[in-house]
PDB file of N, CA and C in Angstrom:
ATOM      1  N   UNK A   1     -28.140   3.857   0.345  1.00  0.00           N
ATOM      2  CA  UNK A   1     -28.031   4.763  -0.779  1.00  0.00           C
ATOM      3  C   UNK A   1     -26.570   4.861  -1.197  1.00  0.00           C
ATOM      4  N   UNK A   2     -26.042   4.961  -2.253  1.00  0.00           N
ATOM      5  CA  UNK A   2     -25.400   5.247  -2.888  1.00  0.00           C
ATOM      6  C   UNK A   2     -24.947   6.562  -3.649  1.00  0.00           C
ATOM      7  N   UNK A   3     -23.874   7.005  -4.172  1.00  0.00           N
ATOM      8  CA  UNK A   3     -23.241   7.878  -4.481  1.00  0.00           C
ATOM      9  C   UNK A   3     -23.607   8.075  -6.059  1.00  0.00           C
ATOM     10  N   UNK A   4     -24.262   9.022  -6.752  1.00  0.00           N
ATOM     11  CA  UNK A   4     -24.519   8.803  -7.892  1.00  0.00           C
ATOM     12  C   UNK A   4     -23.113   9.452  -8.350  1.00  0.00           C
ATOM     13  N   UNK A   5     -22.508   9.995  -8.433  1.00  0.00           N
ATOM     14  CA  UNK A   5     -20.864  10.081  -8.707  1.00  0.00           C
ATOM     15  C   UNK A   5     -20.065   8.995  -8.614  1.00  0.00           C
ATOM     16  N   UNK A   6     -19.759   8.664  -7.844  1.00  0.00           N
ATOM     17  CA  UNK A   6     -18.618   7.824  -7.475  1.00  0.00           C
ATOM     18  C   UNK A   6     -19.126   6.221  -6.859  1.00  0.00           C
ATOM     19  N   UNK A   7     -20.336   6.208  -6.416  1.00  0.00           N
ATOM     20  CA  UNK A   7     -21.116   4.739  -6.034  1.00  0.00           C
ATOM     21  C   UNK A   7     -20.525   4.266  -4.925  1.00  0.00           C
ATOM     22  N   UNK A   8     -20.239   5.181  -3.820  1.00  0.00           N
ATOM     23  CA  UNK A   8     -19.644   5.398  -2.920  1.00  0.00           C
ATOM     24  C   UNK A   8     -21.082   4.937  -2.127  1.00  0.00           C
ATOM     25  N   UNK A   9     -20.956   3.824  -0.624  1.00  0.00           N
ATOM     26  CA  UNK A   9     -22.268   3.977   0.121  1.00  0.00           C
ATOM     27  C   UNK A   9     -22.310   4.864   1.080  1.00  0.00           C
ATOM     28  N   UNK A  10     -23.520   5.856   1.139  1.00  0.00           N
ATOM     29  CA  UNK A  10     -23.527   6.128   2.798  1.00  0.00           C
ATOM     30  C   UNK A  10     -23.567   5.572   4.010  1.00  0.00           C
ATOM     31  N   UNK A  11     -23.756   6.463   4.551  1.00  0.00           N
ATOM     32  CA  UNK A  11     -23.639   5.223   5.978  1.00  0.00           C
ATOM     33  C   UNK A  11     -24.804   5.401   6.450  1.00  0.00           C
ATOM     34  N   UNK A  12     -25.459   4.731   7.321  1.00  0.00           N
ATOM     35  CA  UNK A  12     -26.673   4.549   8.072  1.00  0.00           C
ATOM     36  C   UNK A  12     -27.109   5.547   8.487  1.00  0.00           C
ATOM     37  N   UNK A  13     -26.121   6.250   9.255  1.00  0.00           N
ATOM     38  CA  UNK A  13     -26.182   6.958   9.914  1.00  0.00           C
ATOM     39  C   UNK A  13     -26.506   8.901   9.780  1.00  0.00           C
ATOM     40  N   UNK A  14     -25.581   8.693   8.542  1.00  0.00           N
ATOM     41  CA  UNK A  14     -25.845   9.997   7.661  1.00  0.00           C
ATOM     42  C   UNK A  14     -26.915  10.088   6.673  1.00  0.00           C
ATOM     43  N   UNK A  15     -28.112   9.171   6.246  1.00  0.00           N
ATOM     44  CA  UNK A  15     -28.802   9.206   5.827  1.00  0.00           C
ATOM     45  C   UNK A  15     -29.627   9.045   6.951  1.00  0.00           C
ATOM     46  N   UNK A  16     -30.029   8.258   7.838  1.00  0.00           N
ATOM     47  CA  UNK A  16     -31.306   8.570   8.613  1.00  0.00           C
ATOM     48  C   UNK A  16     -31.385  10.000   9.233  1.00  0.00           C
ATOM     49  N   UNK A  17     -29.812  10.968   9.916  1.00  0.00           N
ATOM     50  CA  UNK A  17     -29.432  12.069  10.139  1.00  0.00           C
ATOM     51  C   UNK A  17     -30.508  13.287   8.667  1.00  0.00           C
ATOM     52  N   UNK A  18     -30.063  12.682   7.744  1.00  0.00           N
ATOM     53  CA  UNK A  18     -30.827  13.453   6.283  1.00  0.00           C
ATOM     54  C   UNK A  18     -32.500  13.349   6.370  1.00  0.00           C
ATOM     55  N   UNK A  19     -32.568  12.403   6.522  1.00  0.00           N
ATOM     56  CA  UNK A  19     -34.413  12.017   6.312  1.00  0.00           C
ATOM     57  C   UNK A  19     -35.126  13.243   7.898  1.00  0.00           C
ATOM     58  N   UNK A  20     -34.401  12.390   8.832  1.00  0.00           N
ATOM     59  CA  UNK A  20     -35.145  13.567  10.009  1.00  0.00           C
ATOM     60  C   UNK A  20     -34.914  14.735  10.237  1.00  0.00           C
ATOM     61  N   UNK A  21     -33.908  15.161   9.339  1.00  0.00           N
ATOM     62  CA  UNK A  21     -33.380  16.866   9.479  1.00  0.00           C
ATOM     63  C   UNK A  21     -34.248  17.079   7.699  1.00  0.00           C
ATOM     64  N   UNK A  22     -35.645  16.467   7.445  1.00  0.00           N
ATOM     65  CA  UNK A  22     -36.250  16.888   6.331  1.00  0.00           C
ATOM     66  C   UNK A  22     -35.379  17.133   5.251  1.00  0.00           C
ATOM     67  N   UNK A  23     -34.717  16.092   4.856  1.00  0.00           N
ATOM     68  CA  UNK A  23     -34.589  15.474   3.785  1.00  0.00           C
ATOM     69  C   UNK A  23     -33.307  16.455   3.524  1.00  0.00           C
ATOM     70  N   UNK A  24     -32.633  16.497   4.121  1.00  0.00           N
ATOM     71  CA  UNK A  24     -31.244  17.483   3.883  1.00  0.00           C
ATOM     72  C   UNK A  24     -30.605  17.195   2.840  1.00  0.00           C
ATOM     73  N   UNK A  25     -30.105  17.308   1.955  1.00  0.00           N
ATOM     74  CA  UNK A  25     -29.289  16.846   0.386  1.00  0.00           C
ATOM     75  C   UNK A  25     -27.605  15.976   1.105  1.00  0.00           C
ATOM     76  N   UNK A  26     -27.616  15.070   1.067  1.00  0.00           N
ATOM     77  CA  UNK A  26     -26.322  14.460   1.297  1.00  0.00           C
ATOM     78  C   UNK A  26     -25.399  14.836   0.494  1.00  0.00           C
ATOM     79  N   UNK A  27     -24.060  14.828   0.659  1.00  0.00           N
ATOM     80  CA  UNK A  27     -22.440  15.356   0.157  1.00  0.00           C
ATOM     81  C   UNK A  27     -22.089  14.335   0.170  1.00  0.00           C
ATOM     82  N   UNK A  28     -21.499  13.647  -0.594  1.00  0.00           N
ATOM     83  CA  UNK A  28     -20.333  12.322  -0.465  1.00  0.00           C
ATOM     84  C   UNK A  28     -19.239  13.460   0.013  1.00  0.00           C
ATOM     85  N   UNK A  29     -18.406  12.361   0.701  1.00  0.00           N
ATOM     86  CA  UNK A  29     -17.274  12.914   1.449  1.00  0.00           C
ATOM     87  C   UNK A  29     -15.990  12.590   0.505  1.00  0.00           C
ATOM     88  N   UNK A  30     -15.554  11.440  -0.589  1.00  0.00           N
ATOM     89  CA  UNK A  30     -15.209  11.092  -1.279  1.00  0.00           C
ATOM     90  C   UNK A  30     -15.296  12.343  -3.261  1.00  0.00           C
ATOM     91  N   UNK A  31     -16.087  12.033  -3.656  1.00  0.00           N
ATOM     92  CA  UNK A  31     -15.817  13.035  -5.117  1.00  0.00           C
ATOM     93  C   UNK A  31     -17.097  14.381  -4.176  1.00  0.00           C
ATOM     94  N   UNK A  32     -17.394  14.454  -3.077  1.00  0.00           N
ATOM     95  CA  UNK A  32     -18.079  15.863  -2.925  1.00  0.00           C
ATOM     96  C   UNK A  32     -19.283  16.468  -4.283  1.00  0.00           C
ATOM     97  N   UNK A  33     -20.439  15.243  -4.217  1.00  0.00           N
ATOM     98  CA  UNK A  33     -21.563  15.446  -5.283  1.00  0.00           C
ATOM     99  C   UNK A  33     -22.458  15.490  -4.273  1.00  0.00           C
ATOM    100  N   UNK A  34     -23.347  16.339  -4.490  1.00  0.00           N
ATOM    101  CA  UNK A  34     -24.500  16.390  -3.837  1.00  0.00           C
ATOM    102  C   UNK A  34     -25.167  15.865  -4.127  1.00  0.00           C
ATOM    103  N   UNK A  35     -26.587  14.849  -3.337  1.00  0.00           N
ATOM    104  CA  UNK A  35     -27.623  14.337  -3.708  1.00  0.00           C
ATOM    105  C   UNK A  35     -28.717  14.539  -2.671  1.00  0.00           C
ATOM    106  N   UNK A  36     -29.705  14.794  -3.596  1.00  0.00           N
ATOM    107  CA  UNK A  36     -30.880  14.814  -2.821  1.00  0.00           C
ATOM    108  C   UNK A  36     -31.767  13.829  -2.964  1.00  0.00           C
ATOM    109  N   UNK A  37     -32.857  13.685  -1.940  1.00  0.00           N
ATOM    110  CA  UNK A  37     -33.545  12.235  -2.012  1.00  0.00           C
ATOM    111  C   UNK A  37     -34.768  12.767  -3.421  1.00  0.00           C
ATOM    112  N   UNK A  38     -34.840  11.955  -4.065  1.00  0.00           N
ATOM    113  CA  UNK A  38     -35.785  11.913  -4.852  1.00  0.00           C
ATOM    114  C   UNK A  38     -37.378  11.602  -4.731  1.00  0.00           C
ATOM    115  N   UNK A  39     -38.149  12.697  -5.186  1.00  0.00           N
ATOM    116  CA  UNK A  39     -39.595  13.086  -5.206  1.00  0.00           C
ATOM    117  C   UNK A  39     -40.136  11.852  -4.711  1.00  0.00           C
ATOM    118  N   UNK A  40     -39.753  10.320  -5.064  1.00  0.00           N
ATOM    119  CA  UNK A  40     -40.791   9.451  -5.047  1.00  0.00           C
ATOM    120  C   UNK A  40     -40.512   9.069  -3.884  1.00  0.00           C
ATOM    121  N   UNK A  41     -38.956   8.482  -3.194  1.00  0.00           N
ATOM    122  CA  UNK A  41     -38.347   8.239  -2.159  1.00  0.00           C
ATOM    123  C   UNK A  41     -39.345   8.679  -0.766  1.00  0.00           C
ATOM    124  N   UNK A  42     -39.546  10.402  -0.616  1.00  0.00           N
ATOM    125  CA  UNK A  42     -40.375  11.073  -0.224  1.00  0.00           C
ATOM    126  C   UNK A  42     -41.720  10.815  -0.143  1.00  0.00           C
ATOM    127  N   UNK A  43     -42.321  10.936  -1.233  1.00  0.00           N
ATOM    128  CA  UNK A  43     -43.566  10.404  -0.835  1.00  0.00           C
ATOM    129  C   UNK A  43     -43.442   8.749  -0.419  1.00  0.00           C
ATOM    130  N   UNK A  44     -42.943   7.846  -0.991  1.00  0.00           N
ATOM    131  CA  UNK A  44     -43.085   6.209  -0.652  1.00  0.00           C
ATOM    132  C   UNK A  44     -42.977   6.821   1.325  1.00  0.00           C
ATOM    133  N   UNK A  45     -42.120   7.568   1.936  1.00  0.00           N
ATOM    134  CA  UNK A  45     -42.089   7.377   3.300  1.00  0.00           C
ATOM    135  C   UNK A  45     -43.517   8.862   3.854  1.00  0.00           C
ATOM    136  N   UNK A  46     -44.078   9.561   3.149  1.00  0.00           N
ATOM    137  CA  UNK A  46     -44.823  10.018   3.787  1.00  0.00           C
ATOM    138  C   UNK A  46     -45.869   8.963   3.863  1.00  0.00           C
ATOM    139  N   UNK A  47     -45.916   8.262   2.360  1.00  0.00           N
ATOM    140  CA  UNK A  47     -47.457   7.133   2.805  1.00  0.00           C
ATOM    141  C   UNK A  47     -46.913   6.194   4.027  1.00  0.00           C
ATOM    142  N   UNK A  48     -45.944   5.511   3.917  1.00  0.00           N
ATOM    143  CA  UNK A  48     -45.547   4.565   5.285  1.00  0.00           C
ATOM    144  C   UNK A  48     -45.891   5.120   6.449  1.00  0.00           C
ATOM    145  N   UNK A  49     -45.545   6.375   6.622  1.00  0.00           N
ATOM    146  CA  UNK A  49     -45.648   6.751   8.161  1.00  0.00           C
ATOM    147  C   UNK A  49     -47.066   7.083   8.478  1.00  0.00           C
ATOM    148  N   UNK A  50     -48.068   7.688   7.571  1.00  0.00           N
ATOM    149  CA  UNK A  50     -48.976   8.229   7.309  1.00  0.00           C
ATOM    150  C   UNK A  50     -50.257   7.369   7.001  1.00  0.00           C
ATOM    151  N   UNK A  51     -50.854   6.536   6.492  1.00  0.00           N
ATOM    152  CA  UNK A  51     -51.544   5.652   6.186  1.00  0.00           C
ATOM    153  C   UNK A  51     -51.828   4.359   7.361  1.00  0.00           C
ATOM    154  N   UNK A  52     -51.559   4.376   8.255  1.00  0.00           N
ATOM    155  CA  UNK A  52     -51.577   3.746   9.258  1.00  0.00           C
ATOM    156  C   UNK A  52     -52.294   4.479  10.191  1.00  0.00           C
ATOM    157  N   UNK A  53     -52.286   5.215  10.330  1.00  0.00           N
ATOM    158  CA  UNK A  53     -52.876   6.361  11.342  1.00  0.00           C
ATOM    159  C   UNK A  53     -54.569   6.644  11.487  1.00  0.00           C
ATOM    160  N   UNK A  54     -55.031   5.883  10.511  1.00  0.00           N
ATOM    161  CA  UNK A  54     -56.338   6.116  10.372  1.00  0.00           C
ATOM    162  C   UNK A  54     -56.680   4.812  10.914  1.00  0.00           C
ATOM    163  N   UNK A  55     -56.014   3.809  10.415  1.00  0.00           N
ATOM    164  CA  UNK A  55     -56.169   2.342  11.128  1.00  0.00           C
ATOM    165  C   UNK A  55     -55.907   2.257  12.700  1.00  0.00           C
ATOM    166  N   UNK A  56     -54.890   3.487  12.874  1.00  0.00           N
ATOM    167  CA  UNK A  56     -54.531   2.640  14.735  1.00  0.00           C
ATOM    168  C   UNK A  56     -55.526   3.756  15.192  1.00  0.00           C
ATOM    169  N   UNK A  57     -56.180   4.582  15.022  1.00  0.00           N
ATOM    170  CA  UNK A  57     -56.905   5.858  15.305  1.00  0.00           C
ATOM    171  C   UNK A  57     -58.434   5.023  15.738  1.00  0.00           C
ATOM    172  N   UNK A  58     -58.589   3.842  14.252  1.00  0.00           N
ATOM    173  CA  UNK A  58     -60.069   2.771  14.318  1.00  0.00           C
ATOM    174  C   UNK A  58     -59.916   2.466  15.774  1.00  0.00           C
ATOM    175  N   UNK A  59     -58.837   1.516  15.450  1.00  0.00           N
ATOM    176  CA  UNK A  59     -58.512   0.467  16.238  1.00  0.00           C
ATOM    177  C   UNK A  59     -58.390   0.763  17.842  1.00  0.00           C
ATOM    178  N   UNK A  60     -58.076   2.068  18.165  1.00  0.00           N
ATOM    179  CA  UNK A  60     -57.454   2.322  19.252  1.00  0.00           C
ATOM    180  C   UNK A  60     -58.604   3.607  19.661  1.00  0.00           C
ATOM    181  N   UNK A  61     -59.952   3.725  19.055  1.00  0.00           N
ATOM    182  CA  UNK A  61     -60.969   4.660  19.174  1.00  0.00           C
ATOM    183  C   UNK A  61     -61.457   4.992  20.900  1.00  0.00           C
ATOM    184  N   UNK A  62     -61.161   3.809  21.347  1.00  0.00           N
ATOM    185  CA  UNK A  62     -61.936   3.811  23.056  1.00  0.00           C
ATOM    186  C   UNK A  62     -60.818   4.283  23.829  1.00  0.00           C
ATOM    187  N   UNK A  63     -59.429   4.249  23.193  1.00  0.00           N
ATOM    188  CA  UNK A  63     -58.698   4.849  24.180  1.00  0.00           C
ATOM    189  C   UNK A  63     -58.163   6.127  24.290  1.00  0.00           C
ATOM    190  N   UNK A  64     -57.408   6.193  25.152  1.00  0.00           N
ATOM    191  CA  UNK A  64     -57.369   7.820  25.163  1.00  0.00           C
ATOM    192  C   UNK A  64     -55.863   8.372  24.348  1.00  0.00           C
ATOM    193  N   UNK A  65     -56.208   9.584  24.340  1.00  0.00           N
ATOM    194  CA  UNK A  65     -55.361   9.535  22.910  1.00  0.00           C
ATOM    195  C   UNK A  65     -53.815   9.660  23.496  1.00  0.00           C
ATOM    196  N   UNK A  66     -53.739   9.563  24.520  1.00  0.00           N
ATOM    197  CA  UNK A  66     -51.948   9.496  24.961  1.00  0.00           C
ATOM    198  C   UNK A  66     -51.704   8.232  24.497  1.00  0.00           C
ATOM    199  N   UNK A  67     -52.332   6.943  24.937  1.00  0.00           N
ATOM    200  CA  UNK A  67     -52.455   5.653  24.173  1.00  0.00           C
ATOM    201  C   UNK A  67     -52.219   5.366  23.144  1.00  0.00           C
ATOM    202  N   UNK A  68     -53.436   6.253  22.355  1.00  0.00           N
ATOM    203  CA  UNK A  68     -52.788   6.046  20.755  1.00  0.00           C
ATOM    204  C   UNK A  68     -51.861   6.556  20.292  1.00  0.00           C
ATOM    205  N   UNK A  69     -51.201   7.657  21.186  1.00  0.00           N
ATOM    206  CA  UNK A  69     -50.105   8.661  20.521  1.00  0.00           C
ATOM    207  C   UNK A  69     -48.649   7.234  20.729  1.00  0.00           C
ATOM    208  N   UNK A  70     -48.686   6.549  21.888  1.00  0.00           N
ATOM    209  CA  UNK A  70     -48.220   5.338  21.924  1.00  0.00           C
ATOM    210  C   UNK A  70     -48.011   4.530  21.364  1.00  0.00           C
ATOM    211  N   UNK A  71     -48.967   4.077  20.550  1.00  0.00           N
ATOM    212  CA  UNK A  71     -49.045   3.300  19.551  1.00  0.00           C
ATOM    213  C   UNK A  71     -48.667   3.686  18.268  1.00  0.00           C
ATOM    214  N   UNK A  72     -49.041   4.780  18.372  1.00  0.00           N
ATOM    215  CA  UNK A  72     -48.549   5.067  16.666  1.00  0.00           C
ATOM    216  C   UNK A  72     -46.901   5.072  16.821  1.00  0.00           C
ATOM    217  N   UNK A  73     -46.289   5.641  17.563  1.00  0.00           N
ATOM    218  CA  UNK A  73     -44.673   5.503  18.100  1.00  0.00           C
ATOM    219  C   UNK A  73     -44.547   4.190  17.901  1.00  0.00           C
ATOM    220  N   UNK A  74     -44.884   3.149  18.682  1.00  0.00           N
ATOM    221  CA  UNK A  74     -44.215   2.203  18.851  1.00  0.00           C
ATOM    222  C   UNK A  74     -44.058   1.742  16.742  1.00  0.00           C
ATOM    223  N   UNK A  75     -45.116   1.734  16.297  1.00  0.00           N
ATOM    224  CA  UNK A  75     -45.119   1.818  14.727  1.00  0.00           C
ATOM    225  C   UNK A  75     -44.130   2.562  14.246  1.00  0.00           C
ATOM    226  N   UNK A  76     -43.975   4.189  14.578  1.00  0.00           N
ATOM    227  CA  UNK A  76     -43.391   4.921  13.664  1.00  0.00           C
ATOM    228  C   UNK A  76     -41.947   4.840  14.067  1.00  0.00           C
ATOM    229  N   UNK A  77     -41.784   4.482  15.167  1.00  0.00           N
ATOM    230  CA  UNK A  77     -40.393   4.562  15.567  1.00  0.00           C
ATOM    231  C   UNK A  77     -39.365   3.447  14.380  1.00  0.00           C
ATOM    232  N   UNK A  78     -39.967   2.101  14.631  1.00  0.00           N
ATOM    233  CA  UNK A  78     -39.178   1.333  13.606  1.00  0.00           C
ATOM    234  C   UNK A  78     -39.206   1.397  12.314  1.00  0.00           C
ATOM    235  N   UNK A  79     -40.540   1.980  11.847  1.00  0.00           N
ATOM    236  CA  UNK A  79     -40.641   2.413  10.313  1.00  0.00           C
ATOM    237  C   UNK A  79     -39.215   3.063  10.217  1.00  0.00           C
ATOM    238  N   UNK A  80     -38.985   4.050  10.842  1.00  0.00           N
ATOM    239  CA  UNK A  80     -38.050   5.323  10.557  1.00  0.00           C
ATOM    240  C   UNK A  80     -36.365   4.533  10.683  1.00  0.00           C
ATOM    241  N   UNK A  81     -36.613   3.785  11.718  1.00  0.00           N
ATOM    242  CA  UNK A  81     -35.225   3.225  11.547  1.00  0.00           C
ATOM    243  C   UNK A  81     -34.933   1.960  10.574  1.00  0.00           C
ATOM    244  N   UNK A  82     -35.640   1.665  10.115  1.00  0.00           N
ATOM    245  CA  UNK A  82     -35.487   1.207   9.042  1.00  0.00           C
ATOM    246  C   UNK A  82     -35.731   1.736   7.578  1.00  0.00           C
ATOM    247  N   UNK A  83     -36.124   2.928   7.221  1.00  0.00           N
ATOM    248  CA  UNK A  83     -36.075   3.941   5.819  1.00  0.00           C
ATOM    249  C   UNK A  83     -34.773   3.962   5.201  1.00  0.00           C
ATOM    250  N   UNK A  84     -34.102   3.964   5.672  1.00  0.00           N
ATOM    251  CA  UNK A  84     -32.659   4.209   5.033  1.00  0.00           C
ATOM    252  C   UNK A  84     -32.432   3.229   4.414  1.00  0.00           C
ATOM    253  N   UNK A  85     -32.752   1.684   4.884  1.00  0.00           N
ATOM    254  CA  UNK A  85     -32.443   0.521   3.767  1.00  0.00           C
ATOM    255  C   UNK A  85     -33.690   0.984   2.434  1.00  0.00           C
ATOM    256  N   UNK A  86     -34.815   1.301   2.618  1.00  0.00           N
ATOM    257  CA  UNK A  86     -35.532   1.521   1.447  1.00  0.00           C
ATOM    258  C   UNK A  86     -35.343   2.601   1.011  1.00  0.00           C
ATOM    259  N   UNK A  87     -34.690   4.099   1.104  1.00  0.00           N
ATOM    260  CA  UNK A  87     -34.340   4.960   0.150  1.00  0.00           C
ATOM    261  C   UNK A  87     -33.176   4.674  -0.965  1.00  0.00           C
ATOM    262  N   UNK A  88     -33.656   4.890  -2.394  1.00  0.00           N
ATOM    263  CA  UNK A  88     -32.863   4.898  -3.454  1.00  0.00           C
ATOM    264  C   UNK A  88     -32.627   6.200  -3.750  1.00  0.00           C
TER     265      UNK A  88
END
């Protein structure tokens, strides 16, 4: 993401920090503009994380649900660390 002021990038780090502290409004540290993630940004990552869950839930029906709680992690974990390259 970028700086809609100044087109300044964030860093990795301060945006994935934003997404898991629910979508906190980022500050450039540079011209000090606030931005918040935008409506669609938001939903595009509630369906990612979310829409899968019914599939590993099929898929993973005979086991027990610590298992699937497993599985869906091993999924959601890299989704999440990788969001920050797909938020605009």
């Amino acid at each position: 993401m970028k700086c809609e002021g100044c087109g300044r990038r964030y860093s990795y780090k301060t945006v994935i920090r934003s997404i898991l502290l629910n979508y906190r409004p980022l500050r450039c540290e540079d011209c000090g503009t606030k931005q918040v993630f935008p409506m669609r940004s938001r939903f595009l990552v509630a369906i990612i994380i979310v829409l899968p869950l019914p599939v590993i839930i099929a898929t993973t029906a005979s086991a027990a649900w610590l298992e699937m709680a497993f599985v869906y992690l091993l999924f959601v974990i890299p989704v999440t660390l990788v969001l920050p390259f797909a938020m605009r």
